[in-house]
Protein backbone atom coordinates (compact mmCIF):
# COMPACT_ATOMS: atom_id res chain seq x y z
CA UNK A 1 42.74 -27.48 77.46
CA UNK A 2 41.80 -24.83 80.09
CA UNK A 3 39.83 -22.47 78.80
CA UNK A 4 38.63 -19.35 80.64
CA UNK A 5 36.57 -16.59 79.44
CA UNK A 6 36.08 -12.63 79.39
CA UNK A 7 32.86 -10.27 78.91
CA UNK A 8 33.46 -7.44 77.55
CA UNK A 9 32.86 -4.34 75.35
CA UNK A 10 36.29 -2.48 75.04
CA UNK A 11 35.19 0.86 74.66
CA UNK A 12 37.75 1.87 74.27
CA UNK A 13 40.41 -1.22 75.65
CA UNK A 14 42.54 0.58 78.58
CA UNK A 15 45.08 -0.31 81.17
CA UNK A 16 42.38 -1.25 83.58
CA UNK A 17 41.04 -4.39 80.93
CA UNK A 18 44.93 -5.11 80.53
CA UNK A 19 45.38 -5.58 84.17
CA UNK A 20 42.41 -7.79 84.15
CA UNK A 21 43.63 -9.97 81.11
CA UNK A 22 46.69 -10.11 82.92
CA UNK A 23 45.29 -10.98 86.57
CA UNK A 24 42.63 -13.46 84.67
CA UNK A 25 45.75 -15.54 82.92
CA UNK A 26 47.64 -15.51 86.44
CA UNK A 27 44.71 -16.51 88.50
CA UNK A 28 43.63 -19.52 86.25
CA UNK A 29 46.41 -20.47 84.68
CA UNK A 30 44.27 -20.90 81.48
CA UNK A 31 45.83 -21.88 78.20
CA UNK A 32 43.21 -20.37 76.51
CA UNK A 33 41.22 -17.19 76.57
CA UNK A 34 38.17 -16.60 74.59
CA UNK A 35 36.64 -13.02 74.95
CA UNK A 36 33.26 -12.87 74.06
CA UNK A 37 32.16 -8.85 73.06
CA UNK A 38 29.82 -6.32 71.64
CA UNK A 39 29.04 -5.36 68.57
CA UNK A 40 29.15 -1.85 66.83
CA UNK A 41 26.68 -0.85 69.68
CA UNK A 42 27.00 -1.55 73.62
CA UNK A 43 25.18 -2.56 76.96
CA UNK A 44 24.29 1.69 78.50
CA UNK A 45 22.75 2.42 75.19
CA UNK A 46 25.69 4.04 72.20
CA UNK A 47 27.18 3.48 69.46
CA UNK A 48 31.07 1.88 70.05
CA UNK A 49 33.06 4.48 69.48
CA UNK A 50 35.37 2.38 67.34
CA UNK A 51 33.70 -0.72 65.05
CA UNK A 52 34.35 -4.25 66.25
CA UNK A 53 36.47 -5.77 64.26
CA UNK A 54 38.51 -2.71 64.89
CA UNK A 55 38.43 -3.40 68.90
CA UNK A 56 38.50 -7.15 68.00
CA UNK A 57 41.74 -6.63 66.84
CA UNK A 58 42.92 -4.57 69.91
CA UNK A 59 41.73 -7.54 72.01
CA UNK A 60 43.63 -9.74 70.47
CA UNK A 61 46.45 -7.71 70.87
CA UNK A 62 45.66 -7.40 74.50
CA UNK A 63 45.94 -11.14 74.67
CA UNK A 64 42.56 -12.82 73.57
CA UNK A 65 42.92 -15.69 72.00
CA UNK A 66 39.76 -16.29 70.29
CA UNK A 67 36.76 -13.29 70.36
CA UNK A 68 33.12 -14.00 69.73
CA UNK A 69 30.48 -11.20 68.91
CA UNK A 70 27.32 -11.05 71.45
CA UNK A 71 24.24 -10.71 69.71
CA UNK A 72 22.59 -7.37 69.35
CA UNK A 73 19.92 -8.19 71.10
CA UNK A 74 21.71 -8.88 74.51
CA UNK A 75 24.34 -6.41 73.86
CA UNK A 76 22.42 -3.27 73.98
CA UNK A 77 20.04 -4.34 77.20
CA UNK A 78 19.31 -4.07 80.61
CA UNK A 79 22.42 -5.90 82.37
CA UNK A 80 20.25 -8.94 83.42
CA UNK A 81 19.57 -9.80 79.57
CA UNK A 82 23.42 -8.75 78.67
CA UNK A 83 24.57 -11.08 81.12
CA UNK A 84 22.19 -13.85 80.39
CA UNK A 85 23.13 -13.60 76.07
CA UNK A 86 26.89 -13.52 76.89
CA UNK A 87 26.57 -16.26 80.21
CA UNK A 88 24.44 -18.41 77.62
CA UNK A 89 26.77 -18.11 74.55
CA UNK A 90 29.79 -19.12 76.62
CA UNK A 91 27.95 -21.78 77.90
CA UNK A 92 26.48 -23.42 74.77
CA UNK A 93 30.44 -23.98 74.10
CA UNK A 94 31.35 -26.65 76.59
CA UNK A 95 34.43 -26.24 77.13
CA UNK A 96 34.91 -23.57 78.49
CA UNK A 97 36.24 -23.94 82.61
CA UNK A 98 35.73 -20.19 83.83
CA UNK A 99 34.71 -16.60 83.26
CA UNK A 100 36.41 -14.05 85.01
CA UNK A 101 34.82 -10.46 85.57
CA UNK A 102 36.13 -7.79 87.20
CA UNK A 103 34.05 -6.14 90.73
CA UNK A 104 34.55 -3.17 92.53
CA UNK A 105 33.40 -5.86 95.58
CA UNK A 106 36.32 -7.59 94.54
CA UNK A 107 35.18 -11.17 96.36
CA UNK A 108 32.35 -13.64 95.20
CA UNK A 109 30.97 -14.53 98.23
CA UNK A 110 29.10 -11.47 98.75
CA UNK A 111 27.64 -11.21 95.30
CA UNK A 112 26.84 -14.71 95.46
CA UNK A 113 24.38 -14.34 98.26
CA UNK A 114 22.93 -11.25 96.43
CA UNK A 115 22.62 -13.16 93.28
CA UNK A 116 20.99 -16.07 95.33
CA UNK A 117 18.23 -14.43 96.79
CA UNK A 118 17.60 -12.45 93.04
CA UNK A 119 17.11 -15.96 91.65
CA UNK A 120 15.03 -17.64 94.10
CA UNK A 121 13.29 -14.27 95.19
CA UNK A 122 11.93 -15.34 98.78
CA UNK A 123 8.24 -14.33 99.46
CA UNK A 124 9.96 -11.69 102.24
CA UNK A 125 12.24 -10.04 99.22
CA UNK A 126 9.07 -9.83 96.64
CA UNK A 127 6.56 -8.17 98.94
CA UNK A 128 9.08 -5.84 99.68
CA UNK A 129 10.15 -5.08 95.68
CA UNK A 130 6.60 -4.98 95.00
CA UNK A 131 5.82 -2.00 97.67
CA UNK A 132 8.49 -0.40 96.77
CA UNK A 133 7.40 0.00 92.44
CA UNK A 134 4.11 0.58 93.38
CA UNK A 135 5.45 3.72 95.00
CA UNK A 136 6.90 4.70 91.49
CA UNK A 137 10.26 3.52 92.22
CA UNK A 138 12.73 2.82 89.82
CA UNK A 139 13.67 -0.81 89.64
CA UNK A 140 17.22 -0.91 89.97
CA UNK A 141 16.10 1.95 92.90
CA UNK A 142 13.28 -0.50 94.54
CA UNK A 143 15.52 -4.08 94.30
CA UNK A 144 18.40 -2.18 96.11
CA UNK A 145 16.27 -0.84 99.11
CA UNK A 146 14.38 -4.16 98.89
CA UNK A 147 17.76 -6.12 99.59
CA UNK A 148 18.98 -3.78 102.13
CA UNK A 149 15.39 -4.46 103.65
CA UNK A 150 15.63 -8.08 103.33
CA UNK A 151 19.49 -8.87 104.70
CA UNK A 152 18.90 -5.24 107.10
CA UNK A 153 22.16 -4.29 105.94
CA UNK A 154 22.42 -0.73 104.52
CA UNK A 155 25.99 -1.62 102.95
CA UNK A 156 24.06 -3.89 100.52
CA UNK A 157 22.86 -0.54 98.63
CA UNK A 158 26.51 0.55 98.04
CA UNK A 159 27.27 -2.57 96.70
CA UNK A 160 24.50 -2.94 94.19
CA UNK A 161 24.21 0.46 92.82
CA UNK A 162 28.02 -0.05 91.57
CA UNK A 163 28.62 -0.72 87.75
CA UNK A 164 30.88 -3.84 87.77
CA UNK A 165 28.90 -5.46 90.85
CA UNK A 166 25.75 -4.86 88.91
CA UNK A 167 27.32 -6.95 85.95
CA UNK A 168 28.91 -9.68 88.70
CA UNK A 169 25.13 -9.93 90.13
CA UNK A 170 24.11 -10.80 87.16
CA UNK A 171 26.43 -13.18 85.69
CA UNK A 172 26.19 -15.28 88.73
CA UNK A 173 22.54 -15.28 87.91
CA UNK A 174 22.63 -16.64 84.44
CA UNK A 175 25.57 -19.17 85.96
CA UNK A 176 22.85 -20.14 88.59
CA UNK A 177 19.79 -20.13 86.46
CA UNK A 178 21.73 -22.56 83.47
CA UNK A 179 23.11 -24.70 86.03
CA UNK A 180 26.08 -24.57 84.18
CA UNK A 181 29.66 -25.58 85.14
CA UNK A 182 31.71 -22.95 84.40
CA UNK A 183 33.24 -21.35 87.25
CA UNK A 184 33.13 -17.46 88.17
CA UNK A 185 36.15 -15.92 89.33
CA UNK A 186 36.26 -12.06 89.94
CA UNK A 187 38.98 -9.43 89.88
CA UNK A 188 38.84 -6.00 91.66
CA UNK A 189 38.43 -2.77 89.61
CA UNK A 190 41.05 -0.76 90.56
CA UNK A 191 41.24 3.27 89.95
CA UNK A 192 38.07 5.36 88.32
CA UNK A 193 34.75 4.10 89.04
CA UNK A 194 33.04 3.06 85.64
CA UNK A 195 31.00 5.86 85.06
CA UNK A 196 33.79 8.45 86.09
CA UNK A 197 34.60 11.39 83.66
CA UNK A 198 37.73 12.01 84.96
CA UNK A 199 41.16 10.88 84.12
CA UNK A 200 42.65 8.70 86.54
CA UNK A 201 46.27 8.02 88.06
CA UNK A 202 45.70 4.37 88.46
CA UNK A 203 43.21 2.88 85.43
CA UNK A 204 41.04 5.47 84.06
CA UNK A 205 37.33 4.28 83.25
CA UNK A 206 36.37 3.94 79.12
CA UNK A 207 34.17 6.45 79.92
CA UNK A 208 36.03 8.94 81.01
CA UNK A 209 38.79 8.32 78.00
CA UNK A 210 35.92 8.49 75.46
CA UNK A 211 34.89 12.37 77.45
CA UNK A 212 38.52 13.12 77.34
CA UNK A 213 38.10 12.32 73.15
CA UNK A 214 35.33 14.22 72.92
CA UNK A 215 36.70 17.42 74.49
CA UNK A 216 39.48 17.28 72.76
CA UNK A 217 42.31 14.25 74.04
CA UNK A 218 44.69 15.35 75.71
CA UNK A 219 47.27 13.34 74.33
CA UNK A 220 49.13 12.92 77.73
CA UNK A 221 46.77 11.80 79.71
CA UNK A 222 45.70 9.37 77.13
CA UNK A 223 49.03 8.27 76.49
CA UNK A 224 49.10 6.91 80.16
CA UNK A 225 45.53 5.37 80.16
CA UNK A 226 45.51 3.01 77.18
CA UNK A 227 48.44 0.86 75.31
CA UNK A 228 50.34 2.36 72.20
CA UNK A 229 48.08 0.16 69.74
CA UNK A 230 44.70 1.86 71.26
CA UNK A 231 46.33 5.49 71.01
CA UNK A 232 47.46 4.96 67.27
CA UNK A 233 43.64 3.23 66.57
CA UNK A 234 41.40 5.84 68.51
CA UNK A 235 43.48 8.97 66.57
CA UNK A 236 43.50 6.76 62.88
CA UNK A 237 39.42 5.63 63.10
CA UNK A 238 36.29 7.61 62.57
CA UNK A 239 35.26 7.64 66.26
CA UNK A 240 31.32 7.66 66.89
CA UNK A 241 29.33 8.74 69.84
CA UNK A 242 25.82 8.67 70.92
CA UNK A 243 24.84 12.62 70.11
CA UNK A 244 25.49 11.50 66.10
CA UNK A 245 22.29 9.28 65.62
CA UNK A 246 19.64 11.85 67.18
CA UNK A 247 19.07 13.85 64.23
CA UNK A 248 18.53 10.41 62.62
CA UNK A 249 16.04 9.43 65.12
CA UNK A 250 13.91 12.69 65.07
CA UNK A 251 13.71 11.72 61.29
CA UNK A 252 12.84 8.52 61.92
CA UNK A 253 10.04 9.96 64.88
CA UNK A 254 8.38 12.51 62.56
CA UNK A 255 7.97 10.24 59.54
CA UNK A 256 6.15 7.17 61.90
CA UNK A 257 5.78 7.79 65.30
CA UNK A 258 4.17 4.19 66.44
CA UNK A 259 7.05 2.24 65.44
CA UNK A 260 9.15 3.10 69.30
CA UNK A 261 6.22 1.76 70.77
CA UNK A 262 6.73 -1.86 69.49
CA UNK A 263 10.22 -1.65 71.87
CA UNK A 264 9.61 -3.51 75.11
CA UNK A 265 11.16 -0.97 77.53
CA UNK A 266 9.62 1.75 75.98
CA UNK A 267 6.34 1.25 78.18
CA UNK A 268 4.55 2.95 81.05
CA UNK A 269 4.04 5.94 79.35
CA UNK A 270 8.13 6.38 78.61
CA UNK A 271 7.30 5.79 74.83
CA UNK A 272 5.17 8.94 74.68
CA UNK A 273 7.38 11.13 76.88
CA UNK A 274 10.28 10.28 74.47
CA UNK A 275 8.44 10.77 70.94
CA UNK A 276 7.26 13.94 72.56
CA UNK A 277 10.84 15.43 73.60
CA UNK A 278 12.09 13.87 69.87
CA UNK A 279 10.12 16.39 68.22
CA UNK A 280 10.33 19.52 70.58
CA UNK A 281 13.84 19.56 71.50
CA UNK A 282 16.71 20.09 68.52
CA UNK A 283 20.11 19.10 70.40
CA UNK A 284 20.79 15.70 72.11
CA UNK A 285 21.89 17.84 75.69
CA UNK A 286 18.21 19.55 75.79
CA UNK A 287 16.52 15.88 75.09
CA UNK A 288 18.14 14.44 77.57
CA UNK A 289 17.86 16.83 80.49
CA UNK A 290 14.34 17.08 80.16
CA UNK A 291 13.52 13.24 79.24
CA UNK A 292 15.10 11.27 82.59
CA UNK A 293 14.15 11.16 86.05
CA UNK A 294 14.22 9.32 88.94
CA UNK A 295 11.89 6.42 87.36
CA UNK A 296 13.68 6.72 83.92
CA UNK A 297 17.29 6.83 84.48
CA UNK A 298 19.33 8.04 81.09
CA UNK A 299 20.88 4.51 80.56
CA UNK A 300 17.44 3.06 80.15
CA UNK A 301 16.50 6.12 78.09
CA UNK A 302 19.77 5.87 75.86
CA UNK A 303 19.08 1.89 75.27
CA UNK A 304 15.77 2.51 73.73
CA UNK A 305 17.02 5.46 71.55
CA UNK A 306 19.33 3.16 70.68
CA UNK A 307 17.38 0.00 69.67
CA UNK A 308 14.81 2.24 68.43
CA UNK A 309 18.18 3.61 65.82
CA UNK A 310 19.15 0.09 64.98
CA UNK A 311 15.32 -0.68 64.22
CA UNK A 312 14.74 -3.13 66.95
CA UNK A 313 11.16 -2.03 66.54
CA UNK A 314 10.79 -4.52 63.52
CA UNK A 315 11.96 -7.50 65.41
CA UNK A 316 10.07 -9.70 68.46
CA UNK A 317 13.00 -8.52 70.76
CA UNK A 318 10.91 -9.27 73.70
CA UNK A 319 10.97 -13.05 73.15
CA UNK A 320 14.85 -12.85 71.40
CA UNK A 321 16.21 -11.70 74.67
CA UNK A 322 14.94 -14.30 76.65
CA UNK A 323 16.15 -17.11 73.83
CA UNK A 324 19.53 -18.80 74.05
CA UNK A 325 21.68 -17.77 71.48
CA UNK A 326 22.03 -20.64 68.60
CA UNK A 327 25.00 -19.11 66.94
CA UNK A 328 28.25 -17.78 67.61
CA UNK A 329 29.83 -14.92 65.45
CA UNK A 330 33.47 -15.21 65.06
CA UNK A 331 35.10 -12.03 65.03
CA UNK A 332 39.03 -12.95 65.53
CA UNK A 333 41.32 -15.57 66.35
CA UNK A 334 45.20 -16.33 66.63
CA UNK A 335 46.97 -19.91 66.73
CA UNK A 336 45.64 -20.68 70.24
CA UNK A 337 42.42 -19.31 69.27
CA UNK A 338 42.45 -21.77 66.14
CA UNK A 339 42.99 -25.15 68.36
CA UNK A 340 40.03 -23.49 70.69
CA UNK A 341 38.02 -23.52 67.43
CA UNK A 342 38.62 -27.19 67.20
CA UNK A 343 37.62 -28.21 70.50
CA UNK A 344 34.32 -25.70 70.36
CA UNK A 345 33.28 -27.67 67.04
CA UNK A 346 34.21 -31.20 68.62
CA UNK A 347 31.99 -30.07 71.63
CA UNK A 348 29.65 -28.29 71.26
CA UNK A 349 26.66 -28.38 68.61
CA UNK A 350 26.47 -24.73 68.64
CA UNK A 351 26.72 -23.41 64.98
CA UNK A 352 29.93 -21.24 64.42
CA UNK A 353 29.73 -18.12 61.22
CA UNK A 354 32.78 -16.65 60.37
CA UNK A 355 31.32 -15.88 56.98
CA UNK A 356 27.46 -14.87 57.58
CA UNK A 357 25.37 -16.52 54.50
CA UNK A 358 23.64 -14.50 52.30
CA UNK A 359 19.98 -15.66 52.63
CA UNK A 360 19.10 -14.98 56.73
CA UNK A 361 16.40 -16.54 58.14
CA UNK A 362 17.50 -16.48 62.04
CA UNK A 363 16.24 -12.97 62.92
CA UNK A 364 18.80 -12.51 65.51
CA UNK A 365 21.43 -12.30 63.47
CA UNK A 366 18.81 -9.98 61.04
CA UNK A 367 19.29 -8.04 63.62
CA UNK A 368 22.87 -8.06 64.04
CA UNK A 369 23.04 -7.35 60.65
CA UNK A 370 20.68 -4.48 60.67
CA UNK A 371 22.80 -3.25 63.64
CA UNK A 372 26.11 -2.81 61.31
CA UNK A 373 24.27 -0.88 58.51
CA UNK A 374 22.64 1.27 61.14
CA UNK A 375 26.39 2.00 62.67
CA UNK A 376 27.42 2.70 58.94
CA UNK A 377 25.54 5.49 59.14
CA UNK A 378 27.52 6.98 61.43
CA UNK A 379 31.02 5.60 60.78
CA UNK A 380 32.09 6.57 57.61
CA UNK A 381 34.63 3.87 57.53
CA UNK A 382 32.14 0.77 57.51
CA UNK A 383 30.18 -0.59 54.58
CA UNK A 384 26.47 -1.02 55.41
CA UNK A 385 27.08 -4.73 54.08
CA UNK A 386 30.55 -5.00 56.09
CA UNK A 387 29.31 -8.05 57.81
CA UNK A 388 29.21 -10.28 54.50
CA UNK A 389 32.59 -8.64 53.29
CA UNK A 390 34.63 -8.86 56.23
CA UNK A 391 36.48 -11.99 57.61
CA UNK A 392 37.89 -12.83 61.01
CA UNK A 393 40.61 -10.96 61.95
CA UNK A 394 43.77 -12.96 62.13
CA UNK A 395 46.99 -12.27 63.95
């Protein structure tokens, strides 16, 4: 059976990951696709603004065949450890031929070379990184000059300061560093840029469709960015976003203030320049303008608010990231999903929940757990114990 494979998040599902279902099907004439996706809380650091089994659902819709959670511990992280969960997990199946990601590069060959040089890091390349964080930097800031540096190409910056290439990068990375043999394919992104607020005429981005539901949708433009079964879900769910846990987390700041500090990002000083702003400022907006810079860009900022939410604190994240996954969550499945199921279990040794026990001892999926009743907080609609209640959806 050819099976090929998606990364994603879906927040919300639009046009744009339609076309790329579509383009992924045509381009390797799979008979199988498994999607493999966040939880209730995603990759730049917020909650999803609708639950997973909710967007699970939608996928399968969309034309997944068989959807698999990411662990909570890859799924809200840098890209390099989102990639590596998700790369690792797909991996760990055998059987699965290729995993197709969409690029605003739009060709591997490129991003190969890029992702080459990241994983054997010539002596050249390091000096150069090294120079450049000792100057304060930023990372992604200091590897970007550092490769422009390395191939003397200025066009190299462009290429990996953009949102989907970042993700390629490191995909091929995780391919390259697990030796494994599934193949990458890539799709253009076509339309808004990922981080665009604005609607656009082509495939607006998830993020501007979640602004556009924050303002106040404008039912319209919405109506031409996303299918009819996204529409009816987005206006029927309780719909979360990432200004609804800070009062929560000034709470949590003022009643134990060491606990952020236990969060491996939050280092360098960051942790105290967060805890401080916590306390002092009252609205998410004001926390935020005054908390980032140049060194701490908002995504980094927003991840450890977020872990910090979920209680990643209590957990030896540090070491979790860098573990392969040694379980795989199933959130959905249709017919063709069902005969993937088969082949996974004849295949692979990799243990597959689709009813989580009740006694936990792997403390990755602790977490996951911990990262549903932390989402109930927000979302009215889910039960803090939804993962033991719920099954996979089936259509």
């Amino acid at each position: 059976m050819n099976i090929t494979s998606i990364i994603a998040e879906y927040n919300p599902l639009h046009n744009g990951h339609l076309y790329h279902i579509e383009k992924t099907k045509s381009n390797t004439k799979c008979d199988g696709l498994i999607i493999i996706i966040s939880g209730n809380f995603v990759q730049r650091g917020e909650p999803a603004i609708i639950d997973k089994w909710r967007r699970t659902e939608l996928a399968l819709l969309a034309g997944a065949d068989l959807v698999l959670e990411l662990p909570t511990v890859y799924a809200v992280n840098s890209a390099e450890f989102f990639a590596f969960g998700s790369v690792s997990l797909l991996n760990q199946l055998n059987c699965v031929k290729s995993l197709s990601f969409g690029s605003e590069e739009g060709s591997l060959s490129l991003l190969h070379k890029i992702a080459a040089t990241l994983v054997l890091e010539p002596d050249d390349y390091k000096s150069q990184l090294k120079a450049l964080l000792d100057l304060g930097i930023s990372f992604p800031a200091a590897r970007a000059k550092a490769l422009m540096n390395y191939y003397n190409d200025d066009t190299i910056g462009t290429i990996i300061n953009q949102s989907n290439n970042i993700l390629s990068i490191e995909y091929l990375k995780a391919l390259k560093r697990l030796n494994s043999p599934i193949c990458p394919t890539t799709v253009k992104r076509l339309g808004g840029s990922y981080n665009s607020t604005e609607m656009d005429r082509v495939f607006s981005s998830a993020t501007s469709i979640r602004t556009t539901m924050k303002k106040g949708a404008k039912l319209n433009e919405l109506n031409l960015a996303i299918p009819s079964y996204v529409f009816d879900a987005l206006f029927n769910d309780s719909l979360c976003y990432l200004e609804d846990i800070y009062p929560y987390l000034r709470f949590k700041t003022l009643t134990d203030e060491s606990s952020i500090k236990n969060i491996p990002d939050a280092k360098e000083g960051l942790e105290n320049r967060i805890l401080k702003n916590l306390i002092e400022y009252k609205t998410f907006d004001d926390f935020s303008i005054n908390t980032m810079s140049k060194r701490y860009p908002l995504t980094r900022i927003n991840r450890i608010l977020t872990q910090y939410f979920i209680g990643f604190e209590k957990f030896d994240t540090y070491s979790m990231r860098r573990e392969i996954p040694a379980y795989g969550r199933i959130l959905g499945f249709n017919d063709t999903g069902k005969a993937m199921l088969k082949i996974i279990k004849k295949n692979s040794n990799l243990q597959l929940i689709s009813k989580v026990p009740q006694n936990l001892e792997n403390p990755m999926l602790r977490l996951d757990i911990a990262s549903t009743k932390a989402y109930s907080i927000i979302n009215s609609k889910i039960n803090p114990n939804e993962d033991y209640l719920k099954s996979p959806i089936i259509i």
